[in-house]
Protein backbone atom coordinates (compact mmCIF):
# COMPACT_ATOMS: atom_id res chain seq x y z
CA UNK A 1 -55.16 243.27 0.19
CA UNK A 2 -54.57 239.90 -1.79
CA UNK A 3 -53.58 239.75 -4.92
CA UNK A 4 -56.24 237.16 -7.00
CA UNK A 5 -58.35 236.83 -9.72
CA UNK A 6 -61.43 235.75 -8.55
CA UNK A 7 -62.17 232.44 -10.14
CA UNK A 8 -65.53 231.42 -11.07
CA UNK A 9 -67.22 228.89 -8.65
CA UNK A 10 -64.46 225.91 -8.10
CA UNK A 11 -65.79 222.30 -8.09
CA UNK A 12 -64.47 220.70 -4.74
CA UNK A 13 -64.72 216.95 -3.62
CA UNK A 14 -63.11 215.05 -1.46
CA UNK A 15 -62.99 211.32 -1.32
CA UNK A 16 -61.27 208.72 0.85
CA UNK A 17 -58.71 206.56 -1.33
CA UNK A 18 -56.92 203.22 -0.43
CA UNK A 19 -53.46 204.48 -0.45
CA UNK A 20 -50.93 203.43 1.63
CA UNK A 21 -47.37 205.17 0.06
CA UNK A 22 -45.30 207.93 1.76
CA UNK A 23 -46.97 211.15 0.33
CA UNK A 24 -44.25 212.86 -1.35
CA UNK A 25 -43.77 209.62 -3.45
CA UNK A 26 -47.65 210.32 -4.78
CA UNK A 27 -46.93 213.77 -6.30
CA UNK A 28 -46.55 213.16 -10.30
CA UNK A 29 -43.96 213.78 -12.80
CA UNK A 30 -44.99 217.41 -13.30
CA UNK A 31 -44.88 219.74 -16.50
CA UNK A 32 -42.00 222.44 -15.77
CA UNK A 33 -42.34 225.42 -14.25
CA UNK A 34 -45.21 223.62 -11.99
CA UNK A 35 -44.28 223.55 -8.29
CA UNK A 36 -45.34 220.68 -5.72
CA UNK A 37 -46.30 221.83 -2.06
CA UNK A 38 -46.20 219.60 0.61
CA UNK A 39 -46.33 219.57 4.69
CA UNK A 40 -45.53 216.25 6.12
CA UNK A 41 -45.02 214.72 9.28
CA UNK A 42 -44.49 210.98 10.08
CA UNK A 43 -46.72 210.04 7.16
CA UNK A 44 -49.45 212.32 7.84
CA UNK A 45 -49.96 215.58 6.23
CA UNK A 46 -50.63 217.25 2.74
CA UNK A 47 -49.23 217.31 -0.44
CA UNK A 48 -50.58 219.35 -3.73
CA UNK A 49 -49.93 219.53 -6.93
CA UNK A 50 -51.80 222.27 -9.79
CA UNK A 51 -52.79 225.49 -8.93
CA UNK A 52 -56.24 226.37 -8.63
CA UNK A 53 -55.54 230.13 -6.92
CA UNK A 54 -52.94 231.73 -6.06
CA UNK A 55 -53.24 234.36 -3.48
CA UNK A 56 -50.58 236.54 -2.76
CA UNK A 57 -51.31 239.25 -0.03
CA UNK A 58 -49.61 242.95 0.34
CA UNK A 59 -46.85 243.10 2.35
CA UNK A 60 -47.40 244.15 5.84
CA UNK A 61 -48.52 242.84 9.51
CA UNK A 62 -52.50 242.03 7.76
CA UNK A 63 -50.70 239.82 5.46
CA UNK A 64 -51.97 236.93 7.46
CA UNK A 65 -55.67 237.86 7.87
CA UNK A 66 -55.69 239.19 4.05
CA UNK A 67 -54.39 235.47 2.88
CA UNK A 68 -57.40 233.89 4.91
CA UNK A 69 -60.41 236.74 4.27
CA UNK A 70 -59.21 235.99 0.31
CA UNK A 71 -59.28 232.18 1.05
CA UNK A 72 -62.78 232.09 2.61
CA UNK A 73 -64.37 234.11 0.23
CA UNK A 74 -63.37 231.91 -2.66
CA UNK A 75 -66.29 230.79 -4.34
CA UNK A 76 -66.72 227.05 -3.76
CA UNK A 77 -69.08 223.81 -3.82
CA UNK A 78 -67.44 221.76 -1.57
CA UNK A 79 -68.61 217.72 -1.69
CA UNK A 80 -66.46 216.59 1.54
CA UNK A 81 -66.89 212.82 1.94
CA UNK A 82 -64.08 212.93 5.04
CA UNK A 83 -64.33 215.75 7.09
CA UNK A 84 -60.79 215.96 8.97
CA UNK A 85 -58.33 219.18 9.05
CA UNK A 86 -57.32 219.48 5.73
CA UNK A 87 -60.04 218.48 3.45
CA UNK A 88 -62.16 220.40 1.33
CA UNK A 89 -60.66 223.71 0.23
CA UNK A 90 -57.38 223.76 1.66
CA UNK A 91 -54.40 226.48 0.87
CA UNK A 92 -50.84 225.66 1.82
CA UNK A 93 -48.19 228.54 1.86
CA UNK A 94 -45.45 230.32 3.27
CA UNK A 95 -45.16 233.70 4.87
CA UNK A 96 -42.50 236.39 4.46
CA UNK A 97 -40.47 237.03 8.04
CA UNK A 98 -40.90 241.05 7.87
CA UNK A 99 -43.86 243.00 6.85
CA UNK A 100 -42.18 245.20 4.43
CA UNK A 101 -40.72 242.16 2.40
CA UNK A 102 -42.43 240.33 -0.17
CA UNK A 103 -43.34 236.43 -1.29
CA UNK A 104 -45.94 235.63 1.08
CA UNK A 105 -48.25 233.09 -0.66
CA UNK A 106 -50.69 230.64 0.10
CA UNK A 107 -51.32 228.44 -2.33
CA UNK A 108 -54.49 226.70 -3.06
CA UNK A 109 -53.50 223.47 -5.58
CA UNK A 110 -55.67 221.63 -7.98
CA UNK A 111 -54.94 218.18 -6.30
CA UNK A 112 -54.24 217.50 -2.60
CA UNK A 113 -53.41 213.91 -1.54
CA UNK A 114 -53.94 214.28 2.83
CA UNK A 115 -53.59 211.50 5.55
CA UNK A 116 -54.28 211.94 9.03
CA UNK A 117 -55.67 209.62 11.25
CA UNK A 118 -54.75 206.26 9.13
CA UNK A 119 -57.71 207.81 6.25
CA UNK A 120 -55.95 208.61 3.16
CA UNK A 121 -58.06 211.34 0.75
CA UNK A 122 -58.02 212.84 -2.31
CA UNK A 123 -59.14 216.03 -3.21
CA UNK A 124 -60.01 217.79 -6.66
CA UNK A 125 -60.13 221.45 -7.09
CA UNK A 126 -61.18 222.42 -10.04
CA UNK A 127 -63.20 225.63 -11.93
CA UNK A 128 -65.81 223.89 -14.14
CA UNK A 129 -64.70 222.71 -17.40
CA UNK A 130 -61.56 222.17 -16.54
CA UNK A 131 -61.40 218.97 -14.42
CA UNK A 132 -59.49 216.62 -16.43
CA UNK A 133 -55.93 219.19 -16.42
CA UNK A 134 -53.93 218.52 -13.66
CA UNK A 135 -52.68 215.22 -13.47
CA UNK A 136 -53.74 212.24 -11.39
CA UNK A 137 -51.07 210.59 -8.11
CA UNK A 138 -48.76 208.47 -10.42
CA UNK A 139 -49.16 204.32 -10.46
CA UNK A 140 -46.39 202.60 -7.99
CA UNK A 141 -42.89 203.52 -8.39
CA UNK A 142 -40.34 201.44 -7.97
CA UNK A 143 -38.76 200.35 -5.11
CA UNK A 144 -35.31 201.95 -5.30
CA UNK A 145 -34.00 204.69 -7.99
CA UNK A 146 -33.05 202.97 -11.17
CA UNK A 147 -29.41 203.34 -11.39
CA UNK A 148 -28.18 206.93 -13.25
CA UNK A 149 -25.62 209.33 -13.16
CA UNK A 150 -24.25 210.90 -9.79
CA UNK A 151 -26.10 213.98 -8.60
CA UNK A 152 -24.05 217.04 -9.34
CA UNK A 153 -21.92 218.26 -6.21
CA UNK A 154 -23.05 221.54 -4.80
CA UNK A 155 -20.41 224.10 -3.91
CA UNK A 156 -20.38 226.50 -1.36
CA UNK A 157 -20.24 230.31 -1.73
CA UNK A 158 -20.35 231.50 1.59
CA UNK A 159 -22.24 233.88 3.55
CA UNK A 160 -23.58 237.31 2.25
CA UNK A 161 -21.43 238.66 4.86
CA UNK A 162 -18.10 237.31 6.09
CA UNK A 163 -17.86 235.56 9.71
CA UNK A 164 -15.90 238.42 10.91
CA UNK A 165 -18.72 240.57 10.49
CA UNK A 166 -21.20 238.33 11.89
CA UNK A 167 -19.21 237.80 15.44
CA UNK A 168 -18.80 241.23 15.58
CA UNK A 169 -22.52 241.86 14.93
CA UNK A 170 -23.25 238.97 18.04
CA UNK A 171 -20.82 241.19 20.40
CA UNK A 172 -22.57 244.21 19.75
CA UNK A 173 -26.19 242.71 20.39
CA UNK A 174 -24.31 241.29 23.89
CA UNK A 175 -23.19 244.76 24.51
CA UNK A 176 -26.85 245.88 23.91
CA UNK A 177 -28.79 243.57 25.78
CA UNK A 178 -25.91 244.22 29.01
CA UNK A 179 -26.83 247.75 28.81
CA UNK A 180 -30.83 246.73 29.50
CA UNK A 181 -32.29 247.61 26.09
CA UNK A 182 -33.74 244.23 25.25
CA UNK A 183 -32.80 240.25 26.80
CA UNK A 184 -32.60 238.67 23.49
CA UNK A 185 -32.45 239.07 20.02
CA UNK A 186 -32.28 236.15 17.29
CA UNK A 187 -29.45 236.71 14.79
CA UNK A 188 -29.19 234.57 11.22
CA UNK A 189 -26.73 233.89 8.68
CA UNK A 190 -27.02 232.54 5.16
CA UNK A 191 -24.71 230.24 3.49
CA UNK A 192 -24.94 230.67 -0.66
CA UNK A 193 -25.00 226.93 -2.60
CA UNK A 194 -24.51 226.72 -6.42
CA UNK A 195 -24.25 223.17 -8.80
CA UNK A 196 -24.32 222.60 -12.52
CA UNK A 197 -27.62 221.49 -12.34
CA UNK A 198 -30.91 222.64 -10.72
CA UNK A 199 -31.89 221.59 -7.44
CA UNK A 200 -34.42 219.28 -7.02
CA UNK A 201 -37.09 220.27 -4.68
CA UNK A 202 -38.86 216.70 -4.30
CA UNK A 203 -35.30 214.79 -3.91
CA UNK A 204 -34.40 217.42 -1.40
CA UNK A 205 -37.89 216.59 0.83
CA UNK A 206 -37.29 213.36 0.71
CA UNK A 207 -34.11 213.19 1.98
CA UNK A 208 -35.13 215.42 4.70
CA UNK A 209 -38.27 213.57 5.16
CA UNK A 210 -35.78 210.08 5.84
CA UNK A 211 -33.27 211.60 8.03
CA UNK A 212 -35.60 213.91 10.43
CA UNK A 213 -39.15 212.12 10.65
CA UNK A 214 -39.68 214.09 14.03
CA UNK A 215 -39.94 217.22 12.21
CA UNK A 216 -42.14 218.64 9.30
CA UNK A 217 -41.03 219.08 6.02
CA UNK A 218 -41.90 221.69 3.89
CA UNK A 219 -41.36 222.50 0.26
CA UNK A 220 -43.95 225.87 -0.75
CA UNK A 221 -42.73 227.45 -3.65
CA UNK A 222 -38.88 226.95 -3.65
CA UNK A 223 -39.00 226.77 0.31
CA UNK A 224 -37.72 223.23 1.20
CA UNK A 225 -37.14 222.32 5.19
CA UNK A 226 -37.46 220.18 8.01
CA UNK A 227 -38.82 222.28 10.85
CA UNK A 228 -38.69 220.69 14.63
CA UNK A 229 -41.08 223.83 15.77
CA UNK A 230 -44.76 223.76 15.73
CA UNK A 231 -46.03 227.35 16.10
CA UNK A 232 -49.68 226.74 15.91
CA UNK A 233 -51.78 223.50 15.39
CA UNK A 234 -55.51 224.65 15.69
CA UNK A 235 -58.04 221.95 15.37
CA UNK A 236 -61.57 223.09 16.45
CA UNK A 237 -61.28 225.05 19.56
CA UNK A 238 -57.70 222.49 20.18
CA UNK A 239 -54.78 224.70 20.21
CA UNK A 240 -50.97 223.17 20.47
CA UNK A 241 -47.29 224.85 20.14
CA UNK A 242 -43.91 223.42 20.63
CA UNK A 243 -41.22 225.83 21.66
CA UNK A 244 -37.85 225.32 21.21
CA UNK A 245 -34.76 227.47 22.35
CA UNK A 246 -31.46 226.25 23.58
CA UNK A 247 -29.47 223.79 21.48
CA UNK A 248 -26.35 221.62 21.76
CA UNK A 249 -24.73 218.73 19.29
CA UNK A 250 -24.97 214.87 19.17
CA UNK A 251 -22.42 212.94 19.78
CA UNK A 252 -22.29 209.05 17.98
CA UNK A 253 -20.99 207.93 21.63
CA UNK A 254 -23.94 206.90 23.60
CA UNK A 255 -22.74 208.40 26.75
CA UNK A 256 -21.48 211.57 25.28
CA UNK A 257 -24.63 212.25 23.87
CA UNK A 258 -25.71 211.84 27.03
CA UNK A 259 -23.62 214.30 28.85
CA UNK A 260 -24.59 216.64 26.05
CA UNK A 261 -28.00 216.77 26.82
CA UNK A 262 -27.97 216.46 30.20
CA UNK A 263 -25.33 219.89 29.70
CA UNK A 264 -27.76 221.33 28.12
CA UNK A 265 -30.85 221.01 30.55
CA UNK A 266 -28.17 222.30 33.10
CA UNK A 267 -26.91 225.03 31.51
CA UNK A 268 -28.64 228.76 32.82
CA UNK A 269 -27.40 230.34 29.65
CA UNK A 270 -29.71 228.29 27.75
CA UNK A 271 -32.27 227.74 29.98
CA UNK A 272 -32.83 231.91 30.09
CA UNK A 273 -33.38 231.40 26.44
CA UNK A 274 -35.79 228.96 26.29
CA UNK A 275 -37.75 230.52 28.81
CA UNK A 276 -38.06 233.71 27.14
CA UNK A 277 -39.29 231.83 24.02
CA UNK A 278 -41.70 229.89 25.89
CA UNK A 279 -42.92 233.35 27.62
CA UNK A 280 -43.60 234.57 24.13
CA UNK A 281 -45.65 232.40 23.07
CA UNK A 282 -48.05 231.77 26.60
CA UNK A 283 -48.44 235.61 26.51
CA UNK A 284 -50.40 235.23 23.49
CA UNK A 285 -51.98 231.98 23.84
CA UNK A 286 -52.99 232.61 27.72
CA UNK A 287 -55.52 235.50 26.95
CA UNK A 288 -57.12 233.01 23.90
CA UNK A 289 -57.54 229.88 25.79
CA UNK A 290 -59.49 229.13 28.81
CA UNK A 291 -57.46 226.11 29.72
CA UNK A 292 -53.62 226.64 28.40
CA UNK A 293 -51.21 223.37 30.14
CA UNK A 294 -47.67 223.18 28.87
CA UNK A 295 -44.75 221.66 30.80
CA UNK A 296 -43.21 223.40 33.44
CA UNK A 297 -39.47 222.35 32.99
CA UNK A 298 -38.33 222.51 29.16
CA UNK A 299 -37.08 218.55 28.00
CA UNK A 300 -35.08 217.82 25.46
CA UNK A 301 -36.12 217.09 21.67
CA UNK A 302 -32.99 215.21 20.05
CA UNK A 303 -32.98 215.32 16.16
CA UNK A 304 -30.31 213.58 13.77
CA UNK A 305 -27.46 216.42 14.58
CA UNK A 306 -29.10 218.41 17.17
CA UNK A 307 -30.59 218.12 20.84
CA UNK A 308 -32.47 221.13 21.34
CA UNK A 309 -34.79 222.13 24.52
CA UNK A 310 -38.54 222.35 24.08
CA UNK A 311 -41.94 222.52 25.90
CA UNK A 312 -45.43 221.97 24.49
CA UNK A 313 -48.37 223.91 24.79
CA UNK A 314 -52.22 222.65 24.66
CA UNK A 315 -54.99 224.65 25.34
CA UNK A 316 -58.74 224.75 24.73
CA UNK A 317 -59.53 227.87 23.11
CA UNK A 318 -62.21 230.67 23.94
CA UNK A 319 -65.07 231.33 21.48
CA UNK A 320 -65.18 234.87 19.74
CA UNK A 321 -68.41 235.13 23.16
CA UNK A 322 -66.30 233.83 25.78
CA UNK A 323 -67.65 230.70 26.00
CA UNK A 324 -65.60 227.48 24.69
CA UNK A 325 -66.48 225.58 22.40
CA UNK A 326 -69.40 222.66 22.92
CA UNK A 327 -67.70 219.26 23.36
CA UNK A 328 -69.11 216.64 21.30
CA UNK A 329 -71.24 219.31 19.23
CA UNK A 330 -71.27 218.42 15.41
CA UNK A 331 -70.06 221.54 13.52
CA UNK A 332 -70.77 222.84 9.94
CA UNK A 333 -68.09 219.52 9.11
CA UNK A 334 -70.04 216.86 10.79
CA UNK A 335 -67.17 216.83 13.41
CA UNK A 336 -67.12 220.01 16.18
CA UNK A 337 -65.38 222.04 14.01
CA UNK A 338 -66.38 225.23 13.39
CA UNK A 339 -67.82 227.26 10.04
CA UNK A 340 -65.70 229.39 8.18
CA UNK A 341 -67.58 232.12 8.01
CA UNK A 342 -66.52 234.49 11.20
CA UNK A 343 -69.60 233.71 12.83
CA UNK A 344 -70.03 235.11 16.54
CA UNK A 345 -68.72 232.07 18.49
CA UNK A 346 -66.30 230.82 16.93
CA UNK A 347 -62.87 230.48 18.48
CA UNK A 348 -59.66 232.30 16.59
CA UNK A 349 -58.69 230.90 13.19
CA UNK A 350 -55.39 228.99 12.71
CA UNK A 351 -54.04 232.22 10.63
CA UNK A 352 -55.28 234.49 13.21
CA UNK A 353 -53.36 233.05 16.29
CA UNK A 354 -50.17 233.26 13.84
CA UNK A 355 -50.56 236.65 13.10
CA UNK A 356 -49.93 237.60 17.08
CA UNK A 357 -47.76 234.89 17.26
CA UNK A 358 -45.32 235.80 14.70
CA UNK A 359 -42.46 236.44 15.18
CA UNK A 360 -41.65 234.35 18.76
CA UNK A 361 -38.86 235.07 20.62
CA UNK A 362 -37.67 231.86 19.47
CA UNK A 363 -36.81 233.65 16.29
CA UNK A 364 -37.17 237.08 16.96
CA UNK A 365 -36.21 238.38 20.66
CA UNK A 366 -37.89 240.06 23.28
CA UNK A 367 -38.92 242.61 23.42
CA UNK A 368 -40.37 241.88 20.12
CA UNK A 369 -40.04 245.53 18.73
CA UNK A 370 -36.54 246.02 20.04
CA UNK A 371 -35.44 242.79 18.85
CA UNK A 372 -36.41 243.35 15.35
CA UNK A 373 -35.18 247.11 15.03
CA UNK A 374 -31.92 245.63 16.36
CA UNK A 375 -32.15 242.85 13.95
CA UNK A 376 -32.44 245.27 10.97
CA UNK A 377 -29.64 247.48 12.26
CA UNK A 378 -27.08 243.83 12.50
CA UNK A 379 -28.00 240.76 10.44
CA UNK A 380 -26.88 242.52 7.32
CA UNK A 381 -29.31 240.65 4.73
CA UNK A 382 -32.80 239.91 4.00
CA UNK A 383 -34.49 236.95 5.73
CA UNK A 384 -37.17 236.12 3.28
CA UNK A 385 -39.31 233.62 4.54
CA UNK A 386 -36.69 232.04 6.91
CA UNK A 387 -37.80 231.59 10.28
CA UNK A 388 -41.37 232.66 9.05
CA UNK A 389 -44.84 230.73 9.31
CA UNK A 390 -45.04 227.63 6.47
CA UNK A 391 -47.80 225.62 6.92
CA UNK A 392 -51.19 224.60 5.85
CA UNK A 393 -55.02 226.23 6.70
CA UNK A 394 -58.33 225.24 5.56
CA UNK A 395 -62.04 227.30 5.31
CA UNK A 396 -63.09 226.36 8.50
CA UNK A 397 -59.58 228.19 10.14
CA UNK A 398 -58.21 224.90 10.94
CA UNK A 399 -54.40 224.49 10.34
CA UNK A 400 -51.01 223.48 11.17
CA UNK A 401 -48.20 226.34 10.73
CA UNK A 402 -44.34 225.56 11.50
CA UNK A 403 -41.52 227.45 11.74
CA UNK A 404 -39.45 227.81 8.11
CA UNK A 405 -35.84 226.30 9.89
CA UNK A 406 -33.31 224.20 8.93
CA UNK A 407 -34.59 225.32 5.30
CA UNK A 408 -33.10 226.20 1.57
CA UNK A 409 -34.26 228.35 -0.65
CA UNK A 410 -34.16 226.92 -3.97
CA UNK A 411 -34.23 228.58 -6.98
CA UNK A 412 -32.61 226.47 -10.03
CA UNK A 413 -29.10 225.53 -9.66
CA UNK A 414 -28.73 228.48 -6.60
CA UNK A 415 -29.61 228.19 -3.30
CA UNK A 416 -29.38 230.16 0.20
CA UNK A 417 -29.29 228.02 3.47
CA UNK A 418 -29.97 229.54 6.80
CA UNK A 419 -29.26 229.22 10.57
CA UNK A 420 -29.83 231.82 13.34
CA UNK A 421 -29.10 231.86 16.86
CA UNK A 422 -30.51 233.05 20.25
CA UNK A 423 -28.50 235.79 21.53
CA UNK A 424 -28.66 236.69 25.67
CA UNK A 425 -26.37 238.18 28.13
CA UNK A 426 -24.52 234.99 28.78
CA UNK A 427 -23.49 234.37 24.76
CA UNK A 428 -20.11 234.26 23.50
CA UNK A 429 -19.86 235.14 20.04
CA UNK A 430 -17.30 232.15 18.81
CA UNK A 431 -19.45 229.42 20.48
CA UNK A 432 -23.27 231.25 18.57
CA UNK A 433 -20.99 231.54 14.93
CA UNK A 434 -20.37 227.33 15.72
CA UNK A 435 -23.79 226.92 16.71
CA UNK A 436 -24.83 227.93 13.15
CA UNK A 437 -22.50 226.27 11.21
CA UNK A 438 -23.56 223.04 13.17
CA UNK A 439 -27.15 224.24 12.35
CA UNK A 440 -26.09 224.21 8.71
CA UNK A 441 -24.59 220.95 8.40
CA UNK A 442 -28.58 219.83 8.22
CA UNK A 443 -29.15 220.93 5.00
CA UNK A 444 -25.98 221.09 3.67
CA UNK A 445 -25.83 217.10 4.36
CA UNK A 446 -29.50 216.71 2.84
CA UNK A 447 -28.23 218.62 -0.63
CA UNK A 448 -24.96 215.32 -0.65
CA UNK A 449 -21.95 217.03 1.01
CA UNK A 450 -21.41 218.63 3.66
CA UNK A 451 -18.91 221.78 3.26
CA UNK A 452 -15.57 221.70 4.13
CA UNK A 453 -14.59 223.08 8.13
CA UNK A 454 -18.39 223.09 8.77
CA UNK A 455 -18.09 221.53 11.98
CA UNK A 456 -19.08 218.32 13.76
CA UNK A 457 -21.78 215.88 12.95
């Protein structure tokens, strides 16, 4: 189970406050040692500074339902003066890719600055006594950096293992999946970073934050990304996933981008992929949901470096009785959302539909089981929380969960970056080893230079 202290009753309230600035530039100048957590999108989203609890479950597949039992049985008064997704007691956190490994946290912090639908709110989280210790969202800053010293270079250390390793790793999964024991497996690399000076979590969002506003960024306890996969957005008995699978460059040319994409939609190789991805995830949303639309030919999702094939799911979710939820109905939040509390009824928590979602095929394989034994037996390191749920929930099982890609793990002046692959029949090995160094190039631009014979764009 979790690992937490219970803390005595915590004083909640949130309040709507007229704030207009990008989120991440509202998280104070904070004491060291004390991490920010944020999950943004296009303005919208959370960001959290202070920690109220901490909960940190036992490795293992309940690691998912532990983190939310522990988080709804926090002892609370909650004064809610908005009622969206997100207020009141919220935890955001990250999720460890295996069950053995550990790190899986979710993170409930003593302020929480949230937008979503143009209302801007604070929220305090606080045990009694105690409210005046985490600092307040900072006064305006100014407009540009004042002018300093250059940010120290970071230098590249490589991969845990070398890139003849890693193609010869691909051609054995090709030989695998031609013999019929699985159709695809997901295989990662990491890239090790080092500078003189720590790296700077906030700096690092924000960069991310400017250069890929499609996506969500992410920075949970070291974890800083930009992921262009939604797993699971649950509002209410609302359920929508973006899958993505398939994935080709940009090109500066207009017209070559063009023909890039339009390669891409044509190509079967990728097109296998991306429907196997998209199979995993309507296999588990199809028995939830009484109405479950997505599109029925992927289209393509072009990011700063990448164009990558996708399709959207949206479904209406079935009640814990069958029944779906009652349109128009107010809820325990004033809005159709449901109670926290398990009640018969209610439709499956955020944290539940990513425990049987996790791992997709988009970053595992299929079959599931297969893929991952096979992914133990070839990637030759430890994933972490790469390519694991990161996202946000709330008591009443609402949430938003992503994908940890195009992410760094931070921890002082170190850092590993990551990039994995979808590996079918139809790969070549030379053409998936480019595909992650192009991958790569994302976050190795975001940390100020990109490393030398990483590729294009």
């Amino acid at each position: 189970m979790s690992q937490a202290v219970p803390p005595p009753r915590l004083q909640v309230r949130t309040v709507p406050i007229d704030e207009d600035r990008a989120l991440l530039d509202l998280i104070p100048d904070l004491p060291v040692g004390d991490r920010a957590v944020a999950w943004v999108r296009r303005g919208a989203g959370l960001v959290g500074w202070g920690q109220a609890v901490r909960i940190e479950p036992t490795p293992g597949p309940g690691r998912f339902r532990d983190a939310e039992v522990t988080l709804r049985r926090l002892r609370a008064e909650v004064d809610d003066r908005v009622g969206l997704p997100g207020t009141g007691l919220v935890g955001i956190g990250s999720f460890a890719f295996t069950d053995r490994d550990p790190g899986s946290a979710l993170i409930v912090p003593r302020r929480v600055v949230g937008r979503r639908q143009g209302t801007t709110w604070l929220t305090t989280i606080d045990p009694p006594g105690e409210e005046s210790d985490a600092p307040a969202p900072p006064g305006p800053r100014p407009s540009s950096p004042p002018p300093g010293a250059a940010r120290d270079r970071p230098r590249y250390a490589g991969s845990s293992k070398p890139d003849r390793y890693w193609l010869e790793a691909v051609a054995e999964a090709i030989g695998r999946i031609g013999a019929g024991e699985l159709a695809k497996v997901v295989l990662a690399r990491d890239h090790a970073v080092w500078a003189h000076e720590p790296f700077d979590a906030l700096d690092l969002a924000r960069r991310l934050t400017d250069r890929f506003p499609r996506c969500h960024t992410f920075v949970v306890d070291g974890l800083v990304g930009a992921t262009p996969e939604l797993l699971l957005s649950r509002v209410g008995d609302r359920v929508r996933s973006r899958v993505l699978a398939g994935t080709v460059a940009r090109s500066d040319d207009a017209d070559e981008d063009a023909a890039l994409g339009a390669s891409l939609l044509a190509s079967a190789k990728d097109r296998h992929e991306h429907r196997l991805a998209a199979e995993s995830v309507r296999e588990v949303l199809a028995p939830r949901c009484t109405e479950l639309r997505h599109e029925q030919e992927p289209r393509l999702l072009a990011l700063d470096n990448v164009q990558h094939l996708a399709t959207l799911f949206e479904g209406r979710l079935t009640t814990g009785d069958g029944r779906t939820g009652a349109d128009g109905e107010a809820g325990a939040h004033g809005d159709g959302r449901t109670g926290a509390d398990g009640e018969a009824g209610a439709p499956p928590t955020a944290l539940e539909l990513v425990a049987a979602l996790h791992p997709t095929a988009a970053v595992g394989g299929t079959p599931r089981s297969t893929a991952l034994a096979l992914i133990d037996e070839l990637e030759g390191m430890q994933r972490g929380r790469y390519a694991a749920p990161v996202g946000w929930t709330d008591q009443s099982g609402d949430g938003e969960w992503g994908i940890a890609l195009r992410c760094a793990e931070l921890s002082g002046a170190r850092a590993r970056l990551f990039a994995g692959v979808g590996i079918v029949g139809a790969s070549l090995p030379e053409a998936e080893l480019e595909e992650t160094r192009l991958k790569l190039l994302a976050m190795q631009e975001a940390l100020g230079e990109r490393s030398p014979g990483a590729g294009v764009r």
